[in-house]
N, C-alpha and C. Protein backbone atom coordinates (compact mmCIF):
# COMPACT_ATOMS: atom_id res chain seq x y z
N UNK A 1 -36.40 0.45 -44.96
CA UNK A 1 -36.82 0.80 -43.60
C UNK A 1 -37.47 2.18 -43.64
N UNK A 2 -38.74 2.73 -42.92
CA UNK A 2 -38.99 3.45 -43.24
C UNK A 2 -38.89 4.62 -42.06
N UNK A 3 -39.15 6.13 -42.35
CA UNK A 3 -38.05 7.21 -41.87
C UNK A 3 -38.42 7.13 -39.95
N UNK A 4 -39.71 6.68 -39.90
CA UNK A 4 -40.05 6.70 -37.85
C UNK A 4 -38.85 5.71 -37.64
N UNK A 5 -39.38 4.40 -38.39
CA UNK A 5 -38.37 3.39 -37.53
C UNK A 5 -36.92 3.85 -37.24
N UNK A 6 -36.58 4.08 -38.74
CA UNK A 6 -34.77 4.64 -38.67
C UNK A 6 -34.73 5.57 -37.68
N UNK A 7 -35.33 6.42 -37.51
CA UNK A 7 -35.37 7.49 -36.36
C UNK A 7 -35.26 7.03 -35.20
N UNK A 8 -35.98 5.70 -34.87
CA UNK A 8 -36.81 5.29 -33.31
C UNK A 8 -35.07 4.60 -33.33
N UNK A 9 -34.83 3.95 -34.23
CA UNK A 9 -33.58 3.09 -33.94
C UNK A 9 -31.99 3.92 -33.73
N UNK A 10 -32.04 5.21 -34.38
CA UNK A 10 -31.04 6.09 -34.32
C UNK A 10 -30.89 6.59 -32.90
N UNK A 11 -32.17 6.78 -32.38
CA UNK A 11 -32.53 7.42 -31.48
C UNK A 11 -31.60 6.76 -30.41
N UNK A 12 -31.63 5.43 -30.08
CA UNK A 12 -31.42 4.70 -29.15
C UNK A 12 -29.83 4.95 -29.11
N UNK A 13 -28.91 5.15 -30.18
CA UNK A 13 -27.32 5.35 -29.84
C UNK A 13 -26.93 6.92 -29.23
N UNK A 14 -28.25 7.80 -29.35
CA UNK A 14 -27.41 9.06 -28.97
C UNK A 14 -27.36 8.80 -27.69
N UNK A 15 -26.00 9.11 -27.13
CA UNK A 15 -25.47 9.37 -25.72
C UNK A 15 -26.48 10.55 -25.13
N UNK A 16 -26.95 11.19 -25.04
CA UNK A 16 -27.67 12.14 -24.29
C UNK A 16 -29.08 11.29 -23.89
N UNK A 17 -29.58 10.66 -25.11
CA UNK A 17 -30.73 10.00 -24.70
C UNK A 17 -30.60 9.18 -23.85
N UNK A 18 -29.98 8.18 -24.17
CA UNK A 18 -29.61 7.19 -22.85
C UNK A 18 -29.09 7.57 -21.73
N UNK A 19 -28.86 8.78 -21.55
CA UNK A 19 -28.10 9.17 -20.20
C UNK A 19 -29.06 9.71 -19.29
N UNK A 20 -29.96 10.05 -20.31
CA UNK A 20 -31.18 10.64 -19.34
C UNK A 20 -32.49 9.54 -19.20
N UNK A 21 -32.03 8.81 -20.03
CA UNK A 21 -33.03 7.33 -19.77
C UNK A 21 -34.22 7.79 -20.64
N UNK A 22 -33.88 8.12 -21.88
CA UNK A 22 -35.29 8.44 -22.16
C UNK A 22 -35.12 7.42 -23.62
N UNK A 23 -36.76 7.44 -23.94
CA UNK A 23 -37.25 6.42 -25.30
C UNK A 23 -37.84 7.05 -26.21
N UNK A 24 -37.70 7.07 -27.38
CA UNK A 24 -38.32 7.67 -28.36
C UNK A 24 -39.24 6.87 -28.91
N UNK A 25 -40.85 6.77 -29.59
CA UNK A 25 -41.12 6.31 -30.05
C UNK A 25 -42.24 7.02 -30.84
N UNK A 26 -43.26 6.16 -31.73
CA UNK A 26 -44.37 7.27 -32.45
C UNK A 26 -45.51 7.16 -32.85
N UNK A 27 -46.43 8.07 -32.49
CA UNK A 27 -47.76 8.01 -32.77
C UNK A 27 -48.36 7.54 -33.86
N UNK A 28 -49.44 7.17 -34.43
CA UNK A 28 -49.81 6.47 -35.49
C UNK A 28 -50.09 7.84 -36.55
N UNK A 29 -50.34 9.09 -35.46
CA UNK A 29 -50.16 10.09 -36.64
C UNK A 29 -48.67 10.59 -37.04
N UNK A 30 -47.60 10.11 -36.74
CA UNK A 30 -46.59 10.27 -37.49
C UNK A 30 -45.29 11.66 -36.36
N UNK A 31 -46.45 11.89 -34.93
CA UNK A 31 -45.35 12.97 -34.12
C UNK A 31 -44.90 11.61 -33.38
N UNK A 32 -43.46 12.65 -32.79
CA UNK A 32 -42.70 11.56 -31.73
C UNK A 32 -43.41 11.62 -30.42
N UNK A 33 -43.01 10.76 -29.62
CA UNK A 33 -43.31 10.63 -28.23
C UNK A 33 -42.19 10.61 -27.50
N UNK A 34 -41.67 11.13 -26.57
CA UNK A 34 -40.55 10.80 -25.65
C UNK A 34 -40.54 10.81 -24.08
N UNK A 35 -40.55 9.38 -23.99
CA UNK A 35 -40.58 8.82 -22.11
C UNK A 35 -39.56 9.03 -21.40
N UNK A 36 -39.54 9.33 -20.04
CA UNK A 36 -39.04 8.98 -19.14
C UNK A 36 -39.34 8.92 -17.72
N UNK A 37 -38.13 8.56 -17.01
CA UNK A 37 -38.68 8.66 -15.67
C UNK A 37 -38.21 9.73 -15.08
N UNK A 38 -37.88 10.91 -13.72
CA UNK A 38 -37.62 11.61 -13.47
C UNK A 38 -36.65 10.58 -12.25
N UNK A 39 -35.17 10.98 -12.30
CA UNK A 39 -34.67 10.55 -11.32
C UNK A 39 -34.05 11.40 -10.64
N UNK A 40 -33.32 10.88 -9.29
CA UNK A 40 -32.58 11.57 -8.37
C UNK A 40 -31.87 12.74 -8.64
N UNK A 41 -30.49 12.15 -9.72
CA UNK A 41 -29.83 13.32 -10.62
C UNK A 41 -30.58 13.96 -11.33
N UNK A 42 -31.96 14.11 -11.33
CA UNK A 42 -32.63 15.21 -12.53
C UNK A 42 -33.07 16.26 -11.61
N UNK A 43 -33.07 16.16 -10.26
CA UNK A 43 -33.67 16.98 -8.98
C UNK A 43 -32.93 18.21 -9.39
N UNK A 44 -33.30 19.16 -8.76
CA UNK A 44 -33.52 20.60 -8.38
C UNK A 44 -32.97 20.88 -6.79
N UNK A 45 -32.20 21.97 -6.36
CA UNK A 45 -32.07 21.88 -4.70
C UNK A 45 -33.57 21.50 -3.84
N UNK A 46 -34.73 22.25 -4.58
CA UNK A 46 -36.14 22.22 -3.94
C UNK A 46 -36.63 20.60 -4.12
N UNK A 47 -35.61 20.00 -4.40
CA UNK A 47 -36.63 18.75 -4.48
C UNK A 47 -37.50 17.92 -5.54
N UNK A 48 -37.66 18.95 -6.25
CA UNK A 48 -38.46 18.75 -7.42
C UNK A 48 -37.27 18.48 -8.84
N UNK A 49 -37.82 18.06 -9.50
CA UNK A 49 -37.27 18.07 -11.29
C UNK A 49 -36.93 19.38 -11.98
N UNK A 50 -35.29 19.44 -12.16
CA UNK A 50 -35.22 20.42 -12.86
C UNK A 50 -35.93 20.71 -14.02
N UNK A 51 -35.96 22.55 -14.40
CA UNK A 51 -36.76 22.60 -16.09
C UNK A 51 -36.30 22.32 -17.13
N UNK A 52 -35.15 21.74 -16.48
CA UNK A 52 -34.40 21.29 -18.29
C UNK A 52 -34.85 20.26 -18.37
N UNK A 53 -35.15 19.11 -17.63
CA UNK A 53 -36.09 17.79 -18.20
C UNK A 53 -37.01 17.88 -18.77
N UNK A 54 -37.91 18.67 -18.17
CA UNK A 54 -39.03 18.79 -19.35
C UNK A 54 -38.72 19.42 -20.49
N UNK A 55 -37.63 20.33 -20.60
CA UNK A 55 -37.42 21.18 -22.20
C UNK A 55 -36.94 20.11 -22.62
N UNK A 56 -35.68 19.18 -21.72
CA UNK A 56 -35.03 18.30 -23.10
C UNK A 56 -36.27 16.88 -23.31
N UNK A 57 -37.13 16.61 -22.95
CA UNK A 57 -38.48 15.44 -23.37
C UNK A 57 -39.13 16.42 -24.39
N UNK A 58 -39.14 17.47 -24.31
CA UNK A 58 -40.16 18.38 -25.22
C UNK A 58 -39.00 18.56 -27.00
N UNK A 59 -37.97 19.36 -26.09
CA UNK A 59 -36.88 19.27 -27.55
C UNK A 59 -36.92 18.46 -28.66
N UNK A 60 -36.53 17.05 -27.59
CA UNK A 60 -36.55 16.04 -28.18
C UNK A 60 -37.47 15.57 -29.22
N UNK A 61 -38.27 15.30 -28.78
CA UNK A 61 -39.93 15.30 -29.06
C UNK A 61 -40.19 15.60 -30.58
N UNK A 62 -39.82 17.23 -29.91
CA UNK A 62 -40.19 17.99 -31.50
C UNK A 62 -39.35 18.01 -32.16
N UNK A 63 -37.76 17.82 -32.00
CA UNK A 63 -37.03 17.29 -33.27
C UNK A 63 -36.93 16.72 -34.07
N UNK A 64 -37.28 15.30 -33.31
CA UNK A 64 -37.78 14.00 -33.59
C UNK A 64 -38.99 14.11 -34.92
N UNK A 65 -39.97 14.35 -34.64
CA UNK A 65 -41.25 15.01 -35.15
C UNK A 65 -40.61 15.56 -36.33
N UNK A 66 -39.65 16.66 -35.81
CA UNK A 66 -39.76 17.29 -37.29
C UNK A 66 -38.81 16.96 -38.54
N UNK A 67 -38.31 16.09 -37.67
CA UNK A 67 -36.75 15.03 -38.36
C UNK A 67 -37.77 14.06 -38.98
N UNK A 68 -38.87 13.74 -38.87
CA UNK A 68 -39.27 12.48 -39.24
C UNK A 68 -40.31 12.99 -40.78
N UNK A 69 -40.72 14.74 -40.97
CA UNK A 69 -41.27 15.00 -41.73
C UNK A 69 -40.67 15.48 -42.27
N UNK A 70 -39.07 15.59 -42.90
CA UNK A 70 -38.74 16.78 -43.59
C UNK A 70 -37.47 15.46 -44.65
N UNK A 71 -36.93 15.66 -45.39
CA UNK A 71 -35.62 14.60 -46.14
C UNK A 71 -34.77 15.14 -45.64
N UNK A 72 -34.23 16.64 -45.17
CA UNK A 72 -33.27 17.00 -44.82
C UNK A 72 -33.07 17.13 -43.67
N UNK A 73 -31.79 17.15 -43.15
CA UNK A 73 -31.75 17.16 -41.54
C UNK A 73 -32.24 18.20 -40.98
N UNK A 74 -32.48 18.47 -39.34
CA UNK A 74 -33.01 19.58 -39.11
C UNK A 74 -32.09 19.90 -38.06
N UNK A 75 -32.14 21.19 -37.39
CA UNK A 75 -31.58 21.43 -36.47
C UNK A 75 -32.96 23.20 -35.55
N UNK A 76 -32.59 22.28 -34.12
CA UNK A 76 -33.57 23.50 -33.21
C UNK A 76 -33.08 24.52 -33.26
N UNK A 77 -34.05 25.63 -33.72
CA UNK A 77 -33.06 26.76 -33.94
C UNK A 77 -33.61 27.83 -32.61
N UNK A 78 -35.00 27.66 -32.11
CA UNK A 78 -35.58 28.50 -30.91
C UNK A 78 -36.68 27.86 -30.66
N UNK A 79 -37.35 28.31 -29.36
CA UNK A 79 -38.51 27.53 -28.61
C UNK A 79 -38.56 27.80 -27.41
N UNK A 80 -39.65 27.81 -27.52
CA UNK A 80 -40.63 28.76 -25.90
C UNK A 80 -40.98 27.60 -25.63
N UNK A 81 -40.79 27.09 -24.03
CA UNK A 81 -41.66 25.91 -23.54
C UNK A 81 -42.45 26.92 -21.95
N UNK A 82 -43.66 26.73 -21.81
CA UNK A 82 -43.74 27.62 -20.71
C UNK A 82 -44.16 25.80 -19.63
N UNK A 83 -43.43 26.05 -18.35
CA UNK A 83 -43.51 25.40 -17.41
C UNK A 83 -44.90 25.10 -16.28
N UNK A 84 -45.73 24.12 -16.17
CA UNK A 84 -47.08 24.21 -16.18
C UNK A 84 -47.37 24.20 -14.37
N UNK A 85 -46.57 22.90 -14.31
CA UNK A 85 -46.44 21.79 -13.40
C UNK A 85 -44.95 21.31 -12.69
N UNK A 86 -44.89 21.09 -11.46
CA UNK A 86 -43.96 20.75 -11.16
C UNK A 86 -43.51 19.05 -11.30
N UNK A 87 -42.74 18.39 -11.69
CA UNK A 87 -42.32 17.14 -11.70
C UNK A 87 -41.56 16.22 -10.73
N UNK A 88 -41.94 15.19 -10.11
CA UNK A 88 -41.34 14.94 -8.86
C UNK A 88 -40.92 13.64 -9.16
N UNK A 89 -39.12 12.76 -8.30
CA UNK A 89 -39.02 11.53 -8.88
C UNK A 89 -39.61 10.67 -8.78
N UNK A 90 -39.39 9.84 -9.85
CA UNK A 90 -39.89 8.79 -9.86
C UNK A 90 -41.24 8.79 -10.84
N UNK A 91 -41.65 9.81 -10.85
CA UNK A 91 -42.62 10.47 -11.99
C UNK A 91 -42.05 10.22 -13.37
N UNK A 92 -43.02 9.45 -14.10
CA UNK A 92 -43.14 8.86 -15.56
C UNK A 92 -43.65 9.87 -16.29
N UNK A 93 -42.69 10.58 -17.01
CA UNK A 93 -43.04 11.74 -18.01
C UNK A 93 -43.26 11.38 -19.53
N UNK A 94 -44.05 12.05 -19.79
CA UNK A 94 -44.23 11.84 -21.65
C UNK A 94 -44.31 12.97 -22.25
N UNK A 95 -43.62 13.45 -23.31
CA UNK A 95 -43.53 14.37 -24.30
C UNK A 95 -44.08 13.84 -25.53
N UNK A 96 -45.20 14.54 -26.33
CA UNK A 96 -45.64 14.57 -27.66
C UNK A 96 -45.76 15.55 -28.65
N UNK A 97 -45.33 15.66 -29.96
CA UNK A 97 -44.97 16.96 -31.12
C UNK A 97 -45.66 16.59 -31.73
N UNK A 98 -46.40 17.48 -32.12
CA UNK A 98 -47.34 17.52 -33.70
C UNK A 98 -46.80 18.95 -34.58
N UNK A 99 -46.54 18.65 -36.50
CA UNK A 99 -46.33 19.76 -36.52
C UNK A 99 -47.21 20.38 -37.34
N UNK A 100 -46.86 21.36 -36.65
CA UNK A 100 -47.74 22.45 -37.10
C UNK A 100 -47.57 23.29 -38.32
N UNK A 101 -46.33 23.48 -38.95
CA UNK A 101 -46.06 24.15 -40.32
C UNK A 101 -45.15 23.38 -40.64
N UNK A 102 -45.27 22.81 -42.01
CA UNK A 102 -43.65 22.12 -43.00
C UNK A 102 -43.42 23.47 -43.92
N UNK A 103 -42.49 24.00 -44.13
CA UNK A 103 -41.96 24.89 -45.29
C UNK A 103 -40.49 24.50 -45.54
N UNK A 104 -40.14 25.06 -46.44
CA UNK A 104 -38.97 24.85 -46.93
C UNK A 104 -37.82 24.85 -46.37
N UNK A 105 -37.83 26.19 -45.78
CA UNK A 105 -36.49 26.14 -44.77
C UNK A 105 -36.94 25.91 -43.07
N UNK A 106 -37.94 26.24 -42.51
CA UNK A 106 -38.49 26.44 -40.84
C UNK A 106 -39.75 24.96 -41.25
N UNK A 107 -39.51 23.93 -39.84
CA UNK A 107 -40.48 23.53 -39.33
C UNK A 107 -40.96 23.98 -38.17
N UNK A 108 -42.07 24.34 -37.75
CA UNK A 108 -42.73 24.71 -36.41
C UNK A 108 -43.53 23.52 -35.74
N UNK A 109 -43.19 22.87 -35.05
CA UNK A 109 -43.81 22.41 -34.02
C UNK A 109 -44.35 22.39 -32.53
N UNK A 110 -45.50 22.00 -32.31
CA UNK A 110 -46.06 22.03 -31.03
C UNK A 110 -45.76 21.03 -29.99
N UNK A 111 -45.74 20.87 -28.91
CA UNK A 111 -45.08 20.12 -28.17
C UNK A 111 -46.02 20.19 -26.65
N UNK A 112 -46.13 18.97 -25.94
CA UNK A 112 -46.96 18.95 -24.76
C UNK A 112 -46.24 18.20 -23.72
N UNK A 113 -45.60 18.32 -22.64
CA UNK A 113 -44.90 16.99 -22.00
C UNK A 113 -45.86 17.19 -20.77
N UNK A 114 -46.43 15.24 -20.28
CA UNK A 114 -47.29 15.27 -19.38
C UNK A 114 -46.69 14.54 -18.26
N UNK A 115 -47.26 14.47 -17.11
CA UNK A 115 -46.94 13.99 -15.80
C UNK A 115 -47.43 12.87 -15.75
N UNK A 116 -47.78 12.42 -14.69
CA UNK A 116 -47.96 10.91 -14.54
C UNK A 116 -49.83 11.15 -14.43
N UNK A 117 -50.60 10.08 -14.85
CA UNK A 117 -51.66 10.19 -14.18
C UNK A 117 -52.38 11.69 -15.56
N UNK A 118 -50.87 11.68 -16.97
CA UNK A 118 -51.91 12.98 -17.90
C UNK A 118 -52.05 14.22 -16.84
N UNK A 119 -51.65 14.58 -16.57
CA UNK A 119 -51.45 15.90 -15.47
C UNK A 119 -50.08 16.50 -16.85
N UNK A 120 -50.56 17.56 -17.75
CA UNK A 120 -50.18 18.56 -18.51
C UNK A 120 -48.93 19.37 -17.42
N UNK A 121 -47.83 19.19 -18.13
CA UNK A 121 -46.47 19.69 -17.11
C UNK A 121 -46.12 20.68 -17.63
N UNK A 122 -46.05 20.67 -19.20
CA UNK A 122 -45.23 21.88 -19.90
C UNK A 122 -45.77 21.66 -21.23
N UNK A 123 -45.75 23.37 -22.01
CA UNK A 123 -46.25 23.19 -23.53
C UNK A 123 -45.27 24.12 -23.87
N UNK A 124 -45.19 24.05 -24.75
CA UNK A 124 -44.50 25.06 -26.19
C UNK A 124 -44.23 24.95 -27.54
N UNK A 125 -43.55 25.76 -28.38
CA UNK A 125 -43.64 25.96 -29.90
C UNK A 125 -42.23 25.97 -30.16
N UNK A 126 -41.74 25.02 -31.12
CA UNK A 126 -40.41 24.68 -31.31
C UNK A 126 -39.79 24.91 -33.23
N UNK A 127 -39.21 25.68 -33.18
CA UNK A 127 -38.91 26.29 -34.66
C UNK A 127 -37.46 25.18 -35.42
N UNK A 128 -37.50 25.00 -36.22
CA UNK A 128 -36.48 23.48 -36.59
C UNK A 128 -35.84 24.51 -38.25
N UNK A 129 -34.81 24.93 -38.62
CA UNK A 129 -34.13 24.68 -39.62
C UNK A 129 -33.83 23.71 -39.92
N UNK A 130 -34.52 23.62 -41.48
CA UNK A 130 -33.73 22.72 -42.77
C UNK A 130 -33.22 23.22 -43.17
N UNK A 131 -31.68 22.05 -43.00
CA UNK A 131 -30.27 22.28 -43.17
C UNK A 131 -30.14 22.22 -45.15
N UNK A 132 -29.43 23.06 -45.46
CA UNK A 132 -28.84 23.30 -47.39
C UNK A 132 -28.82 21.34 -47.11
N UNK A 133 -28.78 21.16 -48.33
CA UNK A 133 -28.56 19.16 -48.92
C UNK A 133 -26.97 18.90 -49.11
N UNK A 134 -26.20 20.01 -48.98
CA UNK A 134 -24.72 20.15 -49.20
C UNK A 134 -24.44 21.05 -48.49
């Protein structure tokens, strides 16, 4: 099986993903994608979508991404997402990672999560430690 699929299929048991209803899947160039919808519980007092939805579609995203280019596990170690757009429910969000540096110990990836209708919501740069093999 090869490392997207195992990923796309791992993806589906973490409890966080499914709780937030989101899908992982992947581009033919090899970054993740991550869907969802914006619901009720994701609101804000103002009405709108909290900013942690879009950081955790973007997180995700680029973990994913950088989990899928490296043999060793990774873990997010920092990341700037700057907030573009506001998100409202019922709004079908998409997050996409491309990366941008493989090295030995740091992956850096880029990250874009869009609104419905491709309306650009949030971007940022997501730094990934590779974990020792022991």
């Amino acid at each position: 099986m090869n490392r997207r699929r195992e990923l796309a299929r791992l993806s589906r048991t973490i409890p966080m993903l499914r709780s937030m209803g989101a899908r992982v899947s992947f581009r033919s160039d090899g970054g993740a994608r991550v869907t969802l919808r914006v619901r009720e519980d994701h609101l804000q007092s103002t009405g709108i979508a909290h900013g942690s939805v879009a950081a955790f579609a973007g997180e995700t995203s680029a973990w994913v991404t950088a989990q899928a280019a490296c043999e060793r596990p990774v873990l997010t170690s920092s990341y700037h997402l700057s907030l573009l757009k506001e998100l409202r429910v019922r709004e079908k969000i998409r997050a996409e990672a491309s990366v941008v540096k493989l090295g030995r110990r740091l992956v850096v990836v880029e990250c874009r999560v869009y609104g419905e209708r491709g309306a650009l919501a949030a971007a940022g740069t997501f730094t990934h430690l590779v974990m020792d093999g022991g």
